[in-house]
N, C-alpha and C. Protein backbone atom coordinates (compact mmCIF):
# COMPACT_ATOMS: atom_id res chain seq x y z
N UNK A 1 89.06 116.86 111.19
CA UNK A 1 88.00 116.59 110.23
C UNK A 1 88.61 116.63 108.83
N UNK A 2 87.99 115.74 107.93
CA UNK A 2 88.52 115.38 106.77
C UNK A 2 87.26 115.92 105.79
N UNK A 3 86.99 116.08 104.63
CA UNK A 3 86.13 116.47 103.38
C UNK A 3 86.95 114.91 102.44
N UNK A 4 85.80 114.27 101.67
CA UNK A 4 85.76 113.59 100.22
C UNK A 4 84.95 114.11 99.63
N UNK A 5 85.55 114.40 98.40
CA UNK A 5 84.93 114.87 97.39
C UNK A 5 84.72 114.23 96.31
N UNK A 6 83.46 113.38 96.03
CA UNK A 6 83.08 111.99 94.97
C UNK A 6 83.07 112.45 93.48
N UNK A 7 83.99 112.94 92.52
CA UNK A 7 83.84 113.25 91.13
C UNK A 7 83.01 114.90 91.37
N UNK A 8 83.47 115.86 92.41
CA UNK A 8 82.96 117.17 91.79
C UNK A 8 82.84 117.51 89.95
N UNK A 9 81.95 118.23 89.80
CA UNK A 9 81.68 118.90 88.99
C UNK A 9 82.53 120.34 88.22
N UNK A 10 83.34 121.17 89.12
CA UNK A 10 83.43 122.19 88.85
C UNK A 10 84.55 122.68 90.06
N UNK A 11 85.19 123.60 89.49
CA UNK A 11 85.92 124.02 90.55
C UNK A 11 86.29 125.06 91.10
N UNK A 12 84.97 125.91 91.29
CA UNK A 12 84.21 126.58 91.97
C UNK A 12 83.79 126.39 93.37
N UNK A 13 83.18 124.90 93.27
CA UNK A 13 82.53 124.36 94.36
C UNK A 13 83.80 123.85 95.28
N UNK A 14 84.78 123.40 94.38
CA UNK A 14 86.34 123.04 95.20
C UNK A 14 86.60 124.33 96.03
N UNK A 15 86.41 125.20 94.94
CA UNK A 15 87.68 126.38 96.00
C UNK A 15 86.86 126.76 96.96
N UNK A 16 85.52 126.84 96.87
CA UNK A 16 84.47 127.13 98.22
C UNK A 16 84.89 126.03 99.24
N UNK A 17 84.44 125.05 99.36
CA UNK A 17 84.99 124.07 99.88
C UNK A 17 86.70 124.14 100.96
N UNK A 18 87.32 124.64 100.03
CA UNK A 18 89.03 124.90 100.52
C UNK A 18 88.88 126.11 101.16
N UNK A 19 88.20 127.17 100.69
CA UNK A 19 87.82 128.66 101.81
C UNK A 19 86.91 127.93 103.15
N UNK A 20 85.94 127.40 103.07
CA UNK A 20 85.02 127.20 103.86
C UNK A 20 86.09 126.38 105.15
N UNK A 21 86.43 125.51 104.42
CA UNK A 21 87.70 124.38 105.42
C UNK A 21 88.93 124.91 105.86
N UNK A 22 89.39 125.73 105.45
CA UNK A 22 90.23 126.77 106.43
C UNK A 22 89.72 127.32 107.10
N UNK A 23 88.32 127.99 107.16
CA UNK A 23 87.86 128.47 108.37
C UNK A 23 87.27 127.75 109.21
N UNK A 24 87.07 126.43 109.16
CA UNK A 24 86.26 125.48 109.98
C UNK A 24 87.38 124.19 109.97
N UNK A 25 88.87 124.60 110.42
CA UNK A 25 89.66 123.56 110.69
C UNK A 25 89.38 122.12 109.92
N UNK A 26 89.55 122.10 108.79
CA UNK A 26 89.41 120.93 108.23
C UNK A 26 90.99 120.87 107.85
N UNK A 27 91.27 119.41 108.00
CA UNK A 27 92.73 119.28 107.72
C UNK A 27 93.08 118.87 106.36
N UNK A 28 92.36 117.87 105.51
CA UNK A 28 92.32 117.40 104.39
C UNK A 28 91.40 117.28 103.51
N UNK A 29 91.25 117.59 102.41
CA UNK A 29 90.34 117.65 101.11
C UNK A 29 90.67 116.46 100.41
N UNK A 30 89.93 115.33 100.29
CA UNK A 30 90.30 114.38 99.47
C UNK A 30 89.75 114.63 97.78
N UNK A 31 90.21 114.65 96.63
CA UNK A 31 89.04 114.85 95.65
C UNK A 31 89.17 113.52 94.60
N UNK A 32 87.99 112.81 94.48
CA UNK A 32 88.17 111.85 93.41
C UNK A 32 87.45 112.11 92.35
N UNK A 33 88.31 111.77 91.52
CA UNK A 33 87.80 112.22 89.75
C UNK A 33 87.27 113.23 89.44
N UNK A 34 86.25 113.39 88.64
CA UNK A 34 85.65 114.67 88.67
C UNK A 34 86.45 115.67 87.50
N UNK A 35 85.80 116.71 87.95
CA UNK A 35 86.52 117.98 86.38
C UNK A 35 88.51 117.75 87.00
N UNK A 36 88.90 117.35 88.43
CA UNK A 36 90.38 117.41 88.64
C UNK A 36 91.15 116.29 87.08
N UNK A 37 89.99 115.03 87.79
CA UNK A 37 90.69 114.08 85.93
C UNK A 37 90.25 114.71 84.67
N UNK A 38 89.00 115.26 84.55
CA UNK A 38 88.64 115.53 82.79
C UNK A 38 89.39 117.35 82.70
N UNK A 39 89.73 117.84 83.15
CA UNK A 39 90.64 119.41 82.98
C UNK A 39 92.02 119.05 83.00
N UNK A 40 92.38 118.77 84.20
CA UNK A 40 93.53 118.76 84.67
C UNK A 40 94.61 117.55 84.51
N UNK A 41 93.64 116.07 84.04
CA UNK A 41 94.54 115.23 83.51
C UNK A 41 94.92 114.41 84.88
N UNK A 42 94.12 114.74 86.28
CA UNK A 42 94.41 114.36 87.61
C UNK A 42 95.46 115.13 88.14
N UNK A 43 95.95 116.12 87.43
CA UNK A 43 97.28 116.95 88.42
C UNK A 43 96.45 118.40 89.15
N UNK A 44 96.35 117.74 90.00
CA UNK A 44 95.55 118.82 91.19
C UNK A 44 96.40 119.74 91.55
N UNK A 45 97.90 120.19 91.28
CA UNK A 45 98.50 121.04 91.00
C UNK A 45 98.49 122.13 90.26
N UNK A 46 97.82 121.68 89.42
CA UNK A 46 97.14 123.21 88.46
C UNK A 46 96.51 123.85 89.04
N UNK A 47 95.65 123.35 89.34
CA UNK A 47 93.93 123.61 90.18
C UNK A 47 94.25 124.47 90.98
N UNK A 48 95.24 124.00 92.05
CA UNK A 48 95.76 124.69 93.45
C UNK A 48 96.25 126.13 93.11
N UNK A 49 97.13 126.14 91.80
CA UNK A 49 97.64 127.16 91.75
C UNK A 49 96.46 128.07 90.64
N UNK A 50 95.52 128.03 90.47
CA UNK A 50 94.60 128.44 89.92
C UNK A 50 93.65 129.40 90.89
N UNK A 51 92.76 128.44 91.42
CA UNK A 51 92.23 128.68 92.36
C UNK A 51 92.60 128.71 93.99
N UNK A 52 93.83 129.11 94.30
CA UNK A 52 94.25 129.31 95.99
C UNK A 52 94.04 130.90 96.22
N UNK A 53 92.33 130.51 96.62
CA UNK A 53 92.38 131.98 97.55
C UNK A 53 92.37 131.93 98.69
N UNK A 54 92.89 133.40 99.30
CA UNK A 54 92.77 133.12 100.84
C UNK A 54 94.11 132.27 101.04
N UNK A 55 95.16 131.97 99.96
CA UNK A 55 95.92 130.47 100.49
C UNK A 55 95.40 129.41 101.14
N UNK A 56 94.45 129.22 100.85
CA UNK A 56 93.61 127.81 101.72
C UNK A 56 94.82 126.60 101.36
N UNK A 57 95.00 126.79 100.29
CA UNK A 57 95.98 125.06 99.97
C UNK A 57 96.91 125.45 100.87
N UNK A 58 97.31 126.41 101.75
CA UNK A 58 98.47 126.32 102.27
C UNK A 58 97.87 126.01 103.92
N UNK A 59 96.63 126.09 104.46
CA UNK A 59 96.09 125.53 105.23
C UNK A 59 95.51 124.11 105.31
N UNK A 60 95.12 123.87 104.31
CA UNK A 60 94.40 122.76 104.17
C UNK A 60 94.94 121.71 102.91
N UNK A 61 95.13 120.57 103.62
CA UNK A 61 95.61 119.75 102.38
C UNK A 61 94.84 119.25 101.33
N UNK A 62 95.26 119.02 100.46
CA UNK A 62 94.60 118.59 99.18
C UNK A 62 95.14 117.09 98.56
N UNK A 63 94.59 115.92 98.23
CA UNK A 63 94.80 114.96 97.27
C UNK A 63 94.07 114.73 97.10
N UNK A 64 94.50 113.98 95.68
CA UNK A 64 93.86 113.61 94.55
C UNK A 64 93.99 112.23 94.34
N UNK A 65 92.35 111.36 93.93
CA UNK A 65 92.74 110.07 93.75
C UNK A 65 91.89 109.75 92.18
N UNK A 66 92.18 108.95 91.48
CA UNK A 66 91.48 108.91 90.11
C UNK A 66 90.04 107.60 90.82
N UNK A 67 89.78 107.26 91.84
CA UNK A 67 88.86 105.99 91.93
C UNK A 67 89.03 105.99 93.04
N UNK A 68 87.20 105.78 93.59
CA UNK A 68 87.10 105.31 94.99
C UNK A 68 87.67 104.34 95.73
N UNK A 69 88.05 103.74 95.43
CA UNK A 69 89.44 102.29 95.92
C UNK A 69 90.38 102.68 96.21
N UNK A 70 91.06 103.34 95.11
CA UNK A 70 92.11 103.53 95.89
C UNK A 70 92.26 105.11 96.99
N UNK A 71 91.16 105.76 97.21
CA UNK A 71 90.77 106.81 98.39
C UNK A 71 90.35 105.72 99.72
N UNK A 72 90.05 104.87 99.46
CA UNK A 72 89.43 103.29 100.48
C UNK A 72 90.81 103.07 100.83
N UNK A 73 91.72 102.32 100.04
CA UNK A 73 92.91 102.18 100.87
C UNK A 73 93.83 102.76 101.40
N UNK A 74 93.35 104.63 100.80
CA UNK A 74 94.21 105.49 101.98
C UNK A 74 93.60 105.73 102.98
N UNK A 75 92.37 105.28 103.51
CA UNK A 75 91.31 105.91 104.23
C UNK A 75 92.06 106.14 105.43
N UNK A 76 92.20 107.61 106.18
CA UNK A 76 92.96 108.10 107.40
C UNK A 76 92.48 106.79 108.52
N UNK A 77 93.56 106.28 109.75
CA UNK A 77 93.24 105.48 110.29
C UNK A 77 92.72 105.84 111.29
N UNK A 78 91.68 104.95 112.00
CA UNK A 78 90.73 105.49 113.37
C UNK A 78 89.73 106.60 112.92
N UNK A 79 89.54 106.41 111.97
CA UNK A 79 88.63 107.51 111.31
C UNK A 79 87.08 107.02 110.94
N UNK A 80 86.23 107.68 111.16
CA UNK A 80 84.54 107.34 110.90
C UNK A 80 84.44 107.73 109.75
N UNK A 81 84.09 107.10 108.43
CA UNK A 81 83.67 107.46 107.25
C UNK A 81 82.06 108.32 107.25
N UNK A 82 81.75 109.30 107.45
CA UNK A 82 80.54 109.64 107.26
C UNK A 82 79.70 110.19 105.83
N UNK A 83 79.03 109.05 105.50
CA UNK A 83 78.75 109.52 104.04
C UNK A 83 77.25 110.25 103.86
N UNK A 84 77.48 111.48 103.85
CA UNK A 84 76.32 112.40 103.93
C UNK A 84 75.66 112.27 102.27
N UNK A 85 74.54 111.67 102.00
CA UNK A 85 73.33 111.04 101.39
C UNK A 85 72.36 111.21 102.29
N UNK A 86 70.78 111.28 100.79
CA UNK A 86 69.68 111.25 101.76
C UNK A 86 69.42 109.99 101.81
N UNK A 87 69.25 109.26 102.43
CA UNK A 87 68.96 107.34 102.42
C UNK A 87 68.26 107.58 103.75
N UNK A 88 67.68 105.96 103.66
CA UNK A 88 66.36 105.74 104.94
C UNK A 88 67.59 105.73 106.05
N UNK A 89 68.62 105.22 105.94
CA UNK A 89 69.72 104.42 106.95
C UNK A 89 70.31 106.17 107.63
N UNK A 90 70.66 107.30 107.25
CA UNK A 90 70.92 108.40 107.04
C UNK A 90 70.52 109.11 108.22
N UNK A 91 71.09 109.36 109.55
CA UNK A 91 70.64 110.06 110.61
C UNK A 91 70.30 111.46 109.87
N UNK A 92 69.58 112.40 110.64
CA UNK A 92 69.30 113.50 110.45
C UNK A 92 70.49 114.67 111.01
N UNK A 93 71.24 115.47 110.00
CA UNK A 93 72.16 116.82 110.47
C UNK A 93 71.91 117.27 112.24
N UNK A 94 70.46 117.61 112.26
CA UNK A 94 70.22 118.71 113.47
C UNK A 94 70.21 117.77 114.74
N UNK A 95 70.26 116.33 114.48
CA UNK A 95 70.47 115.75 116.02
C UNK A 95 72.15 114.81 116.04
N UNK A 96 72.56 115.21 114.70
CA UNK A 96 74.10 114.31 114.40
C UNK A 96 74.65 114.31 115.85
N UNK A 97 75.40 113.77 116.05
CA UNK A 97 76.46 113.67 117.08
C UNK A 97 78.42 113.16 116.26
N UNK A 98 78.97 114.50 115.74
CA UNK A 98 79.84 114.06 115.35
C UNK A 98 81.08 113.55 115.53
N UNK A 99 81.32 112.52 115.28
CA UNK A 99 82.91 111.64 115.61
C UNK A 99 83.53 112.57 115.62
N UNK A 100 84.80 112.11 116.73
CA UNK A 100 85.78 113.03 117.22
C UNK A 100 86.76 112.57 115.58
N UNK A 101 87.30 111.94 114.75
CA UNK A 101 88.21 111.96 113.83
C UNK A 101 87.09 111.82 112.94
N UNK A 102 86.59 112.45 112.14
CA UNK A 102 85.74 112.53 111.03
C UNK A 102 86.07 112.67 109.68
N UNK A 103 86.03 111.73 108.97
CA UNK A 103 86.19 111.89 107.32
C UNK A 103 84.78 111.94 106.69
N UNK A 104 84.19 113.33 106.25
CA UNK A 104 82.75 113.09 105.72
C UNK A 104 82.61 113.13 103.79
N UNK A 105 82.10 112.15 102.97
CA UNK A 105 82.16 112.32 101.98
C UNK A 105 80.80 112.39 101.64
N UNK A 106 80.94 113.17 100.33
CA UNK A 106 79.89 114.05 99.62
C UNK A 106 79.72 113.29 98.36
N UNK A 107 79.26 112.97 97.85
CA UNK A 107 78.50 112.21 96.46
C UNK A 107 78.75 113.52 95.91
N UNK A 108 78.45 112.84 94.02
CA UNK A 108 78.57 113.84 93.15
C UNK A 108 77.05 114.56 92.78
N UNK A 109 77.26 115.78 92.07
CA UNK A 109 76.73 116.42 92.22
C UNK A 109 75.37 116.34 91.92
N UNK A 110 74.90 115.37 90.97
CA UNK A 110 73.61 115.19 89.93
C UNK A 110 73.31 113.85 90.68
N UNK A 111 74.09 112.94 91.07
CA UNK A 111 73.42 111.52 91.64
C UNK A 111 74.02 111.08 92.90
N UNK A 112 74.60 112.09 93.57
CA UNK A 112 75.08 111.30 95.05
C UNK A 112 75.82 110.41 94.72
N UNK A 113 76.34 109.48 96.07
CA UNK A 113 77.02 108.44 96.30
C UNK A 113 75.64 107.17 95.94
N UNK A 114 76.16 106.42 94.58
CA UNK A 114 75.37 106.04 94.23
C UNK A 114 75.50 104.49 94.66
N UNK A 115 74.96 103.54 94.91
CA UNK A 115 74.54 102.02 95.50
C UNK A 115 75.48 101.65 95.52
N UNK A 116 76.11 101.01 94.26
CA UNK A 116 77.78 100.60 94.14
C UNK A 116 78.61 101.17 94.74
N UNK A 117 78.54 102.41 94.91
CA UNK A 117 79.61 103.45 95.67
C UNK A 117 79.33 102.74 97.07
N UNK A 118 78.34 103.00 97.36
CA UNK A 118 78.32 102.06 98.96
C UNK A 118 78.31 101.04 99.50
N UNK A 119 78.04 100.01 98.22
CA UNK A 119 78.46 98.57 98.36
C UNK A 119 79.51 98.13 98.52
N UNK A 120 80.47 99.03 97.51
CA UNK A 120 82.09 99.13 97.74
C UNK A 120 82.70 99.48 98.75
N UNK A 121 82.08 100.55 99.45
CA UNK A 121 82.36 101.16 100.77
C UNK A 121 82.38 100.06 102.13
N UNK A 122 80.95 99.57 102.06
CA UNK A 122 80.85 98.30 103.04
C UNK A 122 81.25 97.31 102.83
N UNK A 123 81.50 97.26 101.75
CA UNK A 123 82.50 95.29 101.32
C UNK A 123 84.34 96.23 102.01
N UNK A 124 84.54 97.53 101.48
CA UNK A 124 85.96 97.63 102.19
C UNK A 124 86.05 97.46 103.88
N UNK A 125 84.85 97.76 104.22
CA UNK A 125 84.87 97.88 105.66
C UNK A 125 84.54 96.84 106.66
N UNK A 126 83.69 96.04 105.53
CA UNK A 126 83.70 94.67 106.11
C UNK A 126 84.89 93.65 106.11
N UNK A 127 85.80 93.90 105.19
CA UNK A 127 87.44 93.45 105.08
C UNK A 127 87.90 93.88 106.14
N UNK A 128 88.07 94.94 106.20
CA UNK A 128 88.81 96.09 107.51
C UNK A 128 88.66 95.29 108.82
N UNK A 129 87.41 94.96 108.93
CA UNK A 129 87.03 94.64 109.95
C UNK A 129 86.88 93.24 110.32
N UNK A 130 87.09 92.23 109.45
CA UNK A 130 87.47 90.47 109.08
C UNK A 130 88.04 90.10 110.53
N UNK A 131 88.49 90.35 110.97
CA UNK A 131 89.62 89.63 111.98
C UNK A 131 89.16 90.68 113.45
N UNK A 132 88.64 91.46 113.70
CA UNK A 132 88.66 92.01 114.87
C UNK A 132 86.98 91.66 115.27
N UNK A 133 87.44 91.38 116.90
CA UNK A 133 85.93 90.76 117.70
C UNK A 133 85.18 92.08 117.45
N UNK A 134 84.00 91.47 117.87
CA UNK A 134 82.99 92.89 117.27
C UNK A 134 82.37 93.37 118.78
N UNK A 135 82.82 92.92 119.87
CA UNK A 135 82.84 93.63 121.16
C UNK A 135 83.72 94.61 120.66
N UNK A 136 84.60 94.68 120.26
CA UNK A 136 85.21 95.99 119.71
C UNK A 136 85.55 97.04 118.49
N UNK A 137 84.43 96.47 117.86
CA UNK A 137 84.22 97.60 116.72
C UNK A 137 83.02 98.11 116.84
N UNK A 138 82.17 97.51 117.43
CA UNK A 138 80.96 98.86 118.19
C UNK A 138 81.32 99.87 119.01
N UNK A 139 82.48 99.80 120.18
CA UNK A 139 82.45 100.09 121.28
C UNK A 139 83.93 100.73 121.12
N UNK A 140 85.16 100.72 120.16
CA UNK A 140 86.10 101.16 120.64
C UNK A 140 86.59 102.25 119.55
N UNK A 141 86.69 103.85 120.01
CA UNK A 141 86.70 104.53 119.36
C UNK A 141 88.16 104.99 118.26
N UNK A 142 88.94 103.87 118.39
CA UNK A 142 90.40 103.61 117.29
C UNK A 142 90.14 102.25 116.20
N UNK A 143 89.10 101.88 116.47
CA UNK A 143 88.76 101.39 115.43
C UNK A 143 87.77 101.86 114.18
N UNK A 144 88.15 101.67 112.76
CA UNK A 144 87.05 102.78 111.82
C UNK A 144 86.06 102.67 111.92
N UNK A 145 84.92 103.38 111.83
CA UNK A 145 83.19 103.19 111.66
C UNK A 145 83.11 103.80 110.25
N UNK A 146 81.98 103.40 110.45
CA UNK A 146 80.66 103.60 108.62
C UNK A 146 79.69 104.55 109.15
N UNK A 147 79.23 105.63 109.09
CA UNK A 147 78.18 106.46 109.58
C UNK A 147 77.76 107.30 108.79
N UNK A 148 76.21 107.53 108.37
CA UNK A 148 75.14 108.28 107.54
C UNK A 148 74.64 109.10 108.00
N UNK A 149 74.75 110.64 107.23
CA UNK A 149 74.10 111.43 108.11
C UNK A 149 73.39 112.32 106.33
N UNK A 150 72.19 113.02 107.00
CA UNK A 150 71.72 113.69 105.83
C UNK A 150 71.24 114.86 106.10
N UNK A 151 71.38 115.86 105.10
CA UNK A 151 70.81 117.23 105.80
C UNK A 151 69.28 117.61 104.72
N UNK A 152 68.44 117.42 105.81
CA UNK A 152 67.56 117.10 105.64
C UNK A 152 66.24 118.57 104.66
N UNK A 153 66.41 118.95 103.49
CA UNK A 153 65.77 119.80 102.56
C UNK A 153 64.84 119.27 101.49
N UNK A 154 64.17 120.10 101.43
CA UNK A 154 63.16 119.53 100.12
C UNK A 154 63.83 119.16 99.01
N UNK A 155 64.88 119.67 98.67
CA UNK A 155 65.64 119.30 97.04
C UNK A 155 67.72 119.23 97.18
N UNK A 156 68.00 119.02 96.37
CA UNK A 156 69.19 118.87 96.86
C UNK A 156 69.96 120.08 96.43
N UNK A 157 71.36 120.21 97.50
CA UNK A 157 72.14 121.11 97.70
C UNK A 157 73.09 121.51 96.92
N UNK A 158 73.32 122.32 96.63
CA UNK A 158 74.84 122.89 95.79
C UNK A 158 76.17 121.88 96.74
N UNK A 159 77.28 121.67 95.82
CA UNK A 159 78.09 120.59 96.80
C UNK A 159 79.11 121.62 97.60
N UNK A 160 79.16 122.63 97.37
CA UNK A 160 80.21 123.78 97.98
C UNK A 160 79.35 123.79 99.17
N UNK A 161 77.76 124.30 99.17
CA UNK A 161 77.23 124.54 100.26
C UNK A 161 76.56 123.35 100.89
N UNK A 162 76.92 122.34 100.64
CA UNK A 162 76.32 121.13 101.60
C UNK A 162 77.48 120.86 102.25
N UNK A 163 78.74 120.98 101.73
CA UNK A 163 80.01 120.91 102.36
C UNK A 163 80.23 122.08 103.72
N UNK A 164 79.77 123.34 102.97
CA UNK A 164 79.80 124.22 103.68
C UNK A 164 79.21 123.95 105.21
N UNK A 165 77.71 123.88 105.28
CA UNK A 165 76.67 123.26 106.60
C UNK A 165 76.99 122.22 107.48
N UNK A 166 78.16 121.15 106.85
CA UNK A 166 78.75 120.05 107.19
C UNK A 166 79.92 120.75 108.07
N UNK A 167 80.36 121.29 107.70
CA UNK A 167 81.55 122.19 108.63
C UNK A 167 81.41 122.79 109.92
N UNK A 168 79.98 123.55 109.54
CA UNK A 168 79.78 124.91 110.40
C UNK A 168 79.14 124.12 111.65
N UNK A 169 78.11 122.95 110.88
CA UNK A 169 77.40 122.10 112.24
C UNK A 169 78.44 121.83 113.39
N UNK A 170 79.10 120.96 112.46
CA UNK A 170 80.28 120.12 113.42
C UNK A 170 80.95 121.51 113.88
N UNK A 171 81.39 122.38 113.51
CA UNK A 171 82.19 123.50 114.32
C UNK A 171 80.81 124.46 115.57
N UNK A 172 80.34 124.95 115.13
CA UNK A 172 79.04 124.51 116.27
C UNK A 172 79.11 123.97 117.35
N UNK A 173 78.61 122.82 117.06
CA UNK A 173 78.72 121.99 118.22
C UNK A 173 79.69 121.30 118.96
N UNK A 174 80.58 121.44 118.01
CA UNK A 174 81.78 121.49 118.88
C UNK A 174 81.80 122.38 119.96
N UNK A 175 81.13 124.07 119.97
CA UNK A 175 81.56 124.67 120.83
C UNK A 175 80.35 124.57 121.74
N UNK A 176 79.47 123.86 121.67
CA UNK A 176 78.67 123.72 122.34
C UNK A 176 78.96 122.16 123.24
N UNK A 177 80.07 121.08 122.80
CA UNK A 177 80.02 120.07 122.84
C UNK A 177 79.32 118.64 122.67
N UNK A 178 78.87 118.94 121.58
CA UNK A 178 78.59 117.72 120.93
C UNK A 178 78.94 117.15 120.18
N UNK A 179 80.55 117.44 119.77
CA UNK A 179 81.24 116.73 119.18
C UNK A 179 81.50 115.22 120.14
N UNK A 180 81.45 114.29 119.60
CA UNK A 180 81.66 113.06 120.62
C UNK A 180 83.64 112.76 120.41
N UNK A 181 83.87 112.46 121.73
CA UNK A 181 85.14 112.42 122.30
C UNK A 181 85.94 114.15 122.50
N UNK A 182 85.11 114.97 122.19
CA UNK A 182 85.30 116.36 122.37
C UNK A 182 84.62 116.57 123.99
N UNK A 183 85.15 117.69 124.59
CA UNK A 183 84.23 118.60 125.75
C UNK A 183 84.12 117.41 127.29
């Protein structure tokens, strides 16, 4: 399991995030823009050595990208983008069924992953996907997917602890097996 992090706010909510994901096997922290470009100048090297408690950076990886594009063209391969937003399209947390290689990204903190953000998302994925029959991008689990999931509250979440719930579900049910291609 992977974490994106869309222009955090603060980096507070990072280092929660990097504690929370060492304990819930997350392998990579992606972070775009956010206080990493307006503090740090984009050198997520400071940060790390700032805030590494617990040594999480030494569990869990960390990069840094200045723009959603270019986090799109590193996107891990065979991987399900799951972009947790509340939208109509947006399965509900408590019946998710989560991809066995999961990259889940988090919108920023005051406006989510906002329209453009996802227009961009599906114009990359509709490229991605240009040339391969579509008997096998429904059906074959090494090819990438697009998937919405939302956790479903009256108001919206702190991004440390929506990250947080995103973890614990999928670790959960993992041990229950409902991770899909798990159990």
């Amino acid at each position: 399991m992977n974490i994106v992090l869309l222009e955090p706010k603060n980096r507070e909510n990072l280092a929660t995030i990097i504690r929370s994901g060492q304990n819930f096997s997350v392998n990579t922290i992606f972070v775009i823009g956010g206080f990493i470009q307006d503090q740090y100048k984009g050198n997520i090297h400071k940060f790390s050595h700032q805030m590494n408690t617990q040594d999480g950076v030494g569990a869990v990886t960390l990069i840094y990208f200045e723009r959603l594009s270019e986090f799109l063209q590193h996107l891990p391969a065979q991987t399900t983008l799951v972009l947790v937003e509340s939208l109509d399209e947006s399965a509900d947390l408590r019946s998710f069924e989560h991809p066995k290689n999961a990259t889940y990204m988090l919108g920023r903190e005051a406006k989510g992953i906002t329209k453009s953000d996802i227009d961009e998302i599906k114009q990359y994925f509709d490229q991605l996907h240009q040339d391969i029959p579509a008997e096998f991008i429904d059906q074959h689990d090494k090819t990438a997917h697009l998937k919405f999931v939302k956790i479903d509250t009256p108001q919206s979440l702190n991004l440390g602890v929506c990250a947080s719930i995103i973890m614990y579900d999928r670790h959960s049910k993992a041990k229950n097996s409902c991770v899909v291609g798990q159990g």
